[in-house]
C-alpha atoms as a PDB file:
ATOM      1  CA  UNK A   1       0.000   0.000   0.000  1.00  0.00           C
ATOM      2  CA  UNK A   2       1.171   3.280  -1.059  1.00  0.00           C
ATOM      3  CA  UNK A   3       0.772   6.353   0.933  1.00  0.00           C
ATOM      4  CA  UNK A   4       0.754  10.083   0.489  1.00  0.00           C
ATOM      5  CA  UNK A   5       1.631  12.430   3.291  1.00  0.00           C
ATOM      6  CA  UNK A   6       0.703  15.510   1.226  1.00  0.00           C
ATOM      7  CA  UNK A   7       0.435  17.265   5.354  1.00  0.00           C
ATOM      8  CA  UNK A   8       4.976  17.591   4.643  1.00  0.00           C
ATOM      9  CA  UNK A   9       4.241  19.807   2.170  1.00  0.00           C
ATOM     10  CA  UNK A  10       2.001  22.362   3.506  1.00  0.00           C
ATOM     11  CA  UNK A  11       2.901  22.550   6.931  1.00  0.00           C
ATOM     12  CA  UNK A  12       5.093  25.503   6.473  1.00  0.00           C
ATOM     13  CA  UNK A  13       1.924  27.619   5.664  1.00  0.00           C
ATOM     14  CA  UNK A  14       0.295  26.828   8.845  1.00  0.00           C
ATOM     15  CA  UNK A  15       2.722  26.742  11.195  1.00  0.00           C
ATOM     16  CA  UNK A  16       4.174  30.543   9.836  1.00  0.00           C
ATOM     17  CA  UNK A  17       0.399  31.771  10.162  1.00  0.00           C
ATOM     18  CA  UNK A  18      -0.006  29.961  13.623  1.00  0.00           C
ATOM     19  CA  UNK A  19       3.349  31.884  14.824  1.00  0.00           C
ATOM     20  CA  UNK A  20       2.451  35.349  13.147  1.00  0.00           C
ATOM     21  CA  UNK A  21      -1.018  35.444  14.810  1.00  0.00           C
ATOM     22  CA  UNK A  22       0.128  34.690  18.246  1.00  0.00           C
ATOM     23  CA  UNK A  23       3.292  37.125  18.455  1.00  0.00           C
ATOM     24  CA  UNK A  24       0.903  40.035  17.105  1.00  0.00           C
ATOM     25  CA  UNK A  25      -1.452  38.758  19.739  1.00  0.00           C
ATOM     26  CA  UNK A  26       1.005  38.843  22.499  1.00  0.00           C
ATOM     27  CA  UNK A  27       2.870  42.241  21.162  1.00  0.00           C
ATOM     28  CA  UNK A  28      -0.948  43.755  21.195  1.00  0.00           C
ATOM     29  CA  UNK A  29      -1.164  42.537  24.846  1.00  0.00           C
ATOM     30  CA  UNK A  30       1.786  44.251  26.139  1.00  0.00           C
ATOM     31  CA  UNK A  31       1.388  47.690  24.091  1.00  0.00           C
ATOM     32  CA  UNK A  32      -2.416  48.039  25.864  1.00  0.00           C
ATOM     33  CA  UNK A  33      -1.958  45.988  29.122  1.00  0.00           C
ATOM     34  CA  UNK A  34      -5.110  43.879  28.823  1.00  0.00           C
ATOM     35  CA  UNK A  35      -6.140  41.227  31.144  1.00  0.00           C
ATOM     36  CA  UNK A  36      -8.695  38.679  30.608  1.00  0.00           C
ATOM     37  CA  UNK A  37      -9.194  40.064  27.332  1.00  0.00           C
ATOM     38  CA  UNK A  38      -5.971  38.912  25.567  1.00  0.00           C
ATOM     39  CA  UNK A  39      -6.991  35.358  26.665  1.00  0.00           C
ATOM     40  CA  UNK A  40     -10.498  35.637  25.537  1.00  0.00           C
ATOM     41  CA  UNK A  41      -8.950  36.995  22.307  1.00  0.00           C
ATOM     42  CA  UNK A  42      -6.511  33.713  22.318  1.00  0.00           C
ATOM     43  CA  UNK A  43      -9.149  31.276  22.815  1.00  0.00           C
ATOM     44  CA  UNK A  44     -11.141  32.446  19.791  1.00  0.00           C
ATOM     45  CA  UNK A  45      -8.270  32.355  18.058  1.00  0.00           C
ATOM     46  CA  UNK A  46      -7.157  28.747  18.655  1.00  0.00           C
ATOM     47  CA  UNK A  47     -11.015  27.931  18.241  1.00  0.00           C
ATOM     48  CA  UNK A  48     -11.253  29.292  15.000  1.00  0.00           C
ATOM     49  CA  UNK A  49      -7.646  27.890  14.141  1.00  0.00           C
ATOM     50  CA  UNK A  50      -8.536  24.530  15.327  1.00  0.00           C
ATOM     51  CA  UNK A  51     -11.535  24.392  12.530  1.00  0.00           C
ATOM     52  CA  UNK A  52     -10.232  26.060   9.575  1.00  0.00           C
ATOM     53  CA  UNK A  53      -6.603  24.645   9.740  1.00  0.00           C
ATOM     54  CA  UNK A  54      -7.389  21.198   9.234  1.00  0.00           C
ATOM     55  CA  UNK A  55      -8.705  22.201   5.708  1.00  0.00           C
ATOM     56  CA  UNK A  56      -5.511  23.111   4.792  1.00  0.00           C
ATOM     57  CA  UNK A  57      -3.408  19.162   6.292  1.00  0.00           C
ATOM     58  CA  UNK A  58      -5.798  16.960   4.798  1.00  0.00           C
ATOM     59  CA  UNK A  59      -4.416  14.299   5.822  1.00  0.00           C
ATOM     60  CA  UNK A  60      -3.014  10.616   4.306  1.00  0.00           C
ATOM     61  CA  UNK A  61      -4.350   9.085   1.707  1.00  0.00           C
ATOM     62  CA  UNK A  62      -3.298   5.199   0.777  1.00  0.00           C
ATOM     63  CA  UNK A  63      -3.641   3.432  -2.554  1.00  0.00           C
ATOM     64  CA  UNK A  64      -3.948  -0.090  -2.847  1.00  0.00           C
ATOM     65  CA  UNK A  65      -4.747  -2.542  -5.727  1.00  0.00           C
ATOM     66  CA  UNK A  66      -8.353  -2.999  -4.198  1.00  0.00           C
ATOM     67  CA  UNK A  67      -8.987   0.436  -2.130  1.00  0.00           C
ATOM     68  CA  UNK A  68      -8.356   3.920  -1.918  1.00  0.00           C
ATOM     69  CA  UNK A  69      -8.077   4.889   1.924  1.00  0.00           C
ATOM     70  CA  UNK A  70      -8.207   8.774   2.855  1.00  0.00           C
ATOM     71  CA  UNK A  71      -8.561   9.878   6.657  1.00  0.00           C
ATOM     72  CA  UNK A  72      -8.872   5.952   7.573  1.00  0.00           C
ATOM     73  CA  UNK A  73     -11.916   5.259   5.664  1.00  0.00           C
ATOM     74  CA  UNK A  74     -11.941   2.701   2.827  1.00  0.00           C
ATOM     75  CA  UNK A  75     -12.827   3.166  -0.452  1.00  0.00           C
ATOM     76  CA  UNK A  76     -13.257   0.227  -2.656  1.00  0.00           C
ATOM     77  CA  UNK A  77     -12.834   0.251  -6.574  1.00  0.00           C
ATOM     78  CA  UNK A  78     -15.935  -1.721  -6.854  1.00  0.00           C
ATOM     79  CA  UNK A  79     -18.304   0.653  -5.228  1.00  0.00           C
ATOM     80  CA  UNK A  80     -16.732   3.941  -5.793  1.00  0.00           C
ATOM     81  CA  UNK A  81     -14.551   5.498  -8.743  1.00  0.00           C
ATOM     82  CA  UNK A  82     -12.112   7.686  -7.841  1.00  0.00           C
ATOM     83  CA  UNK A  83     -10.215  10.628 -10.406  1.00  0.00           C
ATOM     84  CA  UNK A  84      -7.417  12.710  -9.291  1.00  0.00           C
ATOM     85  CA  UNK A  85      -6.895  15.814 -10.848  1.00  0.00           C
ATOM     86  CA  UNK A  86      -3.012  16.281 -11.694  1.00  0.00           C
ATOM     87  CA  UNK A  87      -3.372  20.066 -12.339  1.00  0.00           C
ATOM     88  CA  UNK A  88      -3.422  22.999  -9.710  1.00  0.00           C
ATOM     89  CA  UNK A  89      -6.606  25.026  -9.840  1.00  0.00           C
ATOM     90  CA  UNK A  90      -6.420  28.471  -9.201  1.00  0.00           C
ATOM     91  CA  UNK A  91      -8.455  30.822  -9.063  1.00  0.00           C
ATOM     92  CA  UNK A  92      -7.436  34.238 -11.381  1.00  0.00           C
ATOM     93  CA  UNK A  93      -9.009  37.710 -10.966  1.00  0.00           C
ATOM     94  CA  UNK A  94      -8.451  40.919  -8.529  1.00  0.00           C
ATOM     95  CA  UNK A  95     -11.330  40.007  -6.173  1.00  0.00           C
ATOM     96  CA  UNK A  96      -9.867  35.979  -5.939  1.00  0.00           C
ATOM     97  CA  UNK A  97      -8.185  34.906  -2.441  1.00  0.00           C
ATOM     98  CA  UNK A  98      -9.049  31.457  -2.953  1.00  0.00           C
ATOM     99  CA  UNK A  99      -5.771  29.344  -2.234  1.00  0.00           C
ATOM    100  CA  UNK A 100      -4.772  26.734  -5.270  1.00  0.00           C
ATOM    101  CA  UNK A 101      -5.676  23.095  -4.975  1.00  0.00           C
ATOM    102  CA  UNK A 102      -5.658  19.835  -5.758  1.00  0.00           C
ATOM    103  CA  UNK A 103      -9.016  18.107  -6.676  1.00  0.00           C
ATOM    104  CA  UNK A 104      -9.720  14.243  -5.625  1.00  0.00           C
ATOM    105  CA  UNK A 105     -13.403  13.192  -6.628  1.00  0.00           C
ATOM    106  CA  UNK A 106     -14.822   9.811  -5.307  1.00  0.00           C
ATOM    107  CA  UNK A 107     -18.061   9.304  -6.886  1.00  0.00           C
ATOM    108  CA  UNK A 108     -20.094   6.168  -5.935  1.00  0.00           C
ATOM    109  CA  UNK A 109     -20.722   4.047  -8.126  1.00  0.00           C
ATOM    110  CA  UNK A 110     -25.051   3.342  -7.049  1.00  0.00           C
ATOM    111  CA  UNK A 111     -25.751   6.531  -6.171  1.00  0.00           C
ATOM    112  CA  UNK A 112     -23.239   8.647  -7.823  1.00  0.00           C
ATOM    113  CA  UNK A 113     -23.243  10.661  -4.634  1.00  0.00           C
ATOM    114  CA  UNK A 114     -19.609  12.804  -5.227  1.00  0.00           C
ATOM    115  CA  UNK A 115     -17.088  13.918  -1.950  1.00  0.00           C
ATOM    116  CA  UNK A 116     -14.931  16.245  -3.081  1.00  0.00           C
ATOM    117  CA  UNK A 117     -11.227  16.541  -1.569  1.00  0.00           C
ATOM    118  CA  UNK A 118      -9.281  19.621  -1.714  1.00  0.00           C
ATOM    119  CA  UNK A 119      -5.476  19.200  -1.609  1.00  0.00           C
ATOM    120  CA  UNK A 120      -3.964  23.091  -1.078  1.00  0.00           C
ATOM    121  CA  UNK A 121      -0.878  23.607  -2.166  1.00  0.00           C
ATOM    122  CA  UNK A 122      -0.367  26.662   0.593  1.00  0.00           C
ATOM    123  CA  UNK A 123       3.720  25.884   0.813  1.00  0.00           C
ATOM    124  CA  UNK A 124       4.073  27.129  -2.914  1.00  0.00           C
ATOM    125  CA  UNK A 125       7.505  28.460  -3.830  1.00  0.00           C
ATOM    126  CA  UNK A 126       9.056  27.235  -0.973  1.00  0.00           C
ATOM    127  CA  UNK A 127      11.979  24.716  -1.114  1.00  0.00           C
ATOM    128  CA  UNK A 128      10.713  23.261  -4.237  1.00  0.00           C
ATOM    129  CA  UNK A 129       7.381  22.206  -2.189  1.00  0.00           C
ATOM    130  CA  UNK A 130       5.296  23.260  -5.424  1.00  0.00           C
ATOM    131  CA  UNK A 131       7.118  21.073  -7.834  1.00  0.00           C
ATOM    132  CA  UNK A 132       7.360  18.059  -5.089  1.00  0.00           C
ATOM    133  CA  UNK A 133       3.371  18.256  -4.432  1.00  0.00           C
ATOM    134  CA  UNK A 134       2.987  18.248  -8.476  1.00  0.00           C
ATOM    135  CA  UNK A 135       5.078  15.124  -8.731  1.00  0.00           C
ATOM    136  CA  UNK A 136       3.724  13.474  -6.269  1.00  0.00           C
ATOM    137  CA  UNK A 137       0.042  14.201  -7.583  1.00  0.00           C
ATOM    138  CA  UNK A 138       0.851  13.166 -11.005  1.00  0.00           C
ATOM    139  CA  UNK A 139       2.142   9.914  -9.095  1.00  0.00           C
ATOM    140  CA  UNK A 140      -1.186   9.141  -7.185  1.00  0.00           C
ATOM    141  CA  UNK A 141      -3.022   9.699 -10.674  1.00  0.00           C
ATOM    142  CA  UNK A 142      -0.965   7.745 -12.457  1.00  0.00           C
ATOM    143  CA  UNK A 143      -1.436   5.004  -9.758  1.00  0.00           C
ATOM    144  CA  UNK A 144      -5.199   5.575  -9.290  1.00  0.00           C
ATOM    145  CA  UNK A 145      -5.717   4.977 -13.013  1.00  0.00           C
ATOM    146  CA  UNK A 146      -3.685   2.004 -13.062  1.00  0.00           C
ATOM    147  CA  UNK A 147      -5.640   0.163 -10.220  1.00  0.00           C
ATOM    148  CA  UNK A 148      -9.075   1.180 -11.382  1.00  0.00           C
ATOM    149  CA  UNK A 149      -7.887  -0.121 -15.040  1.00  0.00           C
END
């Protein structure tokens, strides 16, 4: 079983964010002297951390001649049918923020009910992380269409 740790490639992203917020956080603190409000502030913060960072760490994901497993839930060939997209989607225009991603569709095969996986690709530009994440995409589609062949 193959697996893809695509969480090594974006975890510069989160982690510079994570430290950014909280030194501005604690600077803030000490230039107006607050209390019980900088923890208040804090806890939202990690809150609000806690739910929108896992979007960006999705995870593993395994390949296997008879399953596809992402987050530790099986997906077998013969009930679902998996497509990786190899190419970054981004999203052009002055008003777009939207981070570039990955797509990974599993469709079922009865009720061709979709689930839609977003791979970011936040560490862009950094070490090579772009071009590693590419490879290693074009790998898991290359794989994906050999098993389900």
């Amino acid at each position: 079983m193959k697996k893809y740790h695509f969480s090594t490639f974006n975890i510069n992203a989160g982690s510079v964010t994570l430290l950014v917020m909280i030194s501005c956080f604690s600077i803030l603190s000490l230039i107006l002297s607050m209390a019980w409000e900088i923890y208040a502030i804090l806890l939202a913060l990690v809150i609000v951390c806690f739910f929108n960072f896992k979007k960006f760490f999705p995870g593993e994901v395994a390949v296997s001649e008879e399953t596809f497993c992402y987050r530790s839930k099986a997906y077998p060939y013969s009930k679902y049918i998996i497509e990786c997209d190899a190419k970054l989607i981004r999203f052009m225009g002055p008003s777009s923020r939207a981070m570039p991603y990955y797509r990974i569709v599993i469709i079922n095969k009865d009720t061709r009910a979709e689930k839609l996986i977003k791979v970011y690709n936040v560490a862009r530009r950094y070490k090579g992380a772009d071009k590693q994440m590419q490879l290693k995409m074009e790998e898991l589609r290359d794989q994906l269409k050999q098993y389900q062949a």
